[in-house]
Protein backbone atom coordinates (compact mmCIF):
# COMPACT_ATOMS: atom_id res chain seq x y z
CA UNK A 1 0.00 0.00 0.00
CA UNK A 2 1.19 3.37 -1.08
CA UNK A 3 2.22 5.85 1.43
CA UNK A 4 0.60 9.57 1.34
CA UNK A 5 3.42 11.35 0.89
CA UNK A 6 4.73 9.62 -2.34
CA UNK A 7 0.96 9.63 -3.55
CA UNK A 8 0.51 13.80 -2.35
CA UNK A 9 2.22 14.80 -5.59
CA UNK A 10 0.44 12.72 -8.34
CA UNK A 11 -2.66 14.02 -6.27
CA UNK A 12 -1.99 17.64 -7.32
CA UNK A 13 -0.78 16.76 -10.08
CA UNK A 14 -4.06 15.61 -11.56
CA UNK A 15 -5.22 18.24 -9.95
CA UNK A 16 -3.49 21.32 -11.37
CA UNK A 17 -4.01 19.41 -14.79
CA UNK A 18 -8.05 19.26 -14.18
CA UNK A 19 -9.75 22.13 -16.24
CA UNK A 20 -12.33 22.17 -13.24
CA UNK A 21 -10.05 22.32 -10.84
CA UNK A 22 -8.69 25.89 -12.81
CA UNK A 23 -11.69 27.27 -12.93
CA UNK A 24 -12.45 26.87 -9.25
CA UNK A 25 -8.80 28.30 -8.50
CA UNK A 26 -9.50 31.57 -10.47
CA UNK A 27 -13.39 31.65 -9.33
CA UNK A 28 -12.09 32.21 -5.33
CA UNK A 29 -9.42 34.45 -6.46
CA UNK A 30 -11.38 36.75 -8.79
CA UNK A 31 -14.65 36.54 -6.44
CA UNK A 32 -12.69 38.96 -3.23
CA UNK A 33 -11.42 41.32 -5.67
CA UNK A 34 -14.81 41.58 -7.44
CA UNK A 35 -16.60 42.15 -4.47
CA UNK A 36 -14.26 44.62 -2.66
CA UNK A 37 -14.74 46.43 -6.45
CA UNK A 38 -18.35 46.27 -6.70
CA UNK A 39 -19.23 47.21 -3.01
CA UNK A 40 -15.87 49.47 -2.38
CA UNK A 41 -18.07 53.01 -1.69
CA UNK A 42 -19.77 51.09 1.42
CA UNK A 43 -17.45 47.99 1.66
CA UNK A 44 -17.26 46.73 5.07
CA UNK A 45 -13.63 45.89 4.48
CA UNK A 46 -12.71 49.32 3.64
CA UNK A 47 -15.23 50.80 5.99
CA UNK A 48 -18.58 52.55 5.13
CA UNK A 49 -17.16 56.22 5.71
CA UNK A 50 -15.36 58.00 3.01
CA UNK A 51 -11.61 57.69 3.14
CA UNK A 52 -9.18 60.47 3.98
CA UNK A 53 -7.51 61.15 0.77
CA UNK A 54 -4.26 62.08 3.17
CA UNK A 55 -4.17 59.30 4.83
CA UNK A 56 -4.46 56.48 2.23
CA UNK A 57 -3.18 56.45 -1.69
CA UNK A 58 -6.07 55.36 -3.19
CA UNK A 59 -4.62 54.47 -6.32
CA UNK A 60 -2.16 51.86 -4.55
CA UNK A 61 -5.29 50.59 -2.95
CA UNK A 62 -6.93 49.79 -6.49
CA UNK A 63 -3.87 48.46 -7.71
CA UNK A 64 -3.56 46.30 -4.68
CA UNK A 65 -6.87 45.26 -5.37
CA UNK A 66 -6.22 44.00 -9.25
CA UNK A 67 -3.59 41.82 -8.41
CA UNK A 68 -5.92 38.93 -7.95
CA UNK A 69 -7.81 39.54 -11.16
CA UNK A 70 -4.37 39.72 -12.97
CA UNK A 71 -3.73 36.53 -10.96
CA UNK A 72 -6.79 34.59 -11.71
CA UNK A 73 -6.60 35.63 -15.60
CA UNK A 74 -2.90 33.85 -15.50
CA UNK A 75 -3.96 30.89 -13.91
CA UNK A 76 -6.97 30.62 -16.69
């Protein structure tokens, strides 16, 4: 009987190869950065007041928030 650890590999293996198994990938990492997008006036992550433009750069924050979406679209 096989042990795990020599099995692990050939397990994500099959798995990285699996076209379903890509799409899920990209669907969790697209589906934060979407959301923090489409609710960012009134996110609760960002907080539901309007930002101090002094205190935080927003466009670092936007950028910040794109590298999943750039991430997901490699991994498709």
């Amino acid at each position: 009987m096989p042990s795990f650890p020599s099995d692990a590999w050939r397990l994500m293996l099959k798995m990285a190869l699996d076209v379903r198994w890509g799409y899920w990938c990209v669907a969790i990492m697209i589906a934060p950065a979407a959301g923090i997008v489409a609710l960012y006036p009134t996110s609760w992550i960002l907080g539901s007041v309007a930002f101090n433009s002094n205190a935080v750069e927003i466009g670092w924050l936007r950028m910040f928030m794109i590298v999943p979406l750039l991430a997901g679209a490699f991994i498709a």
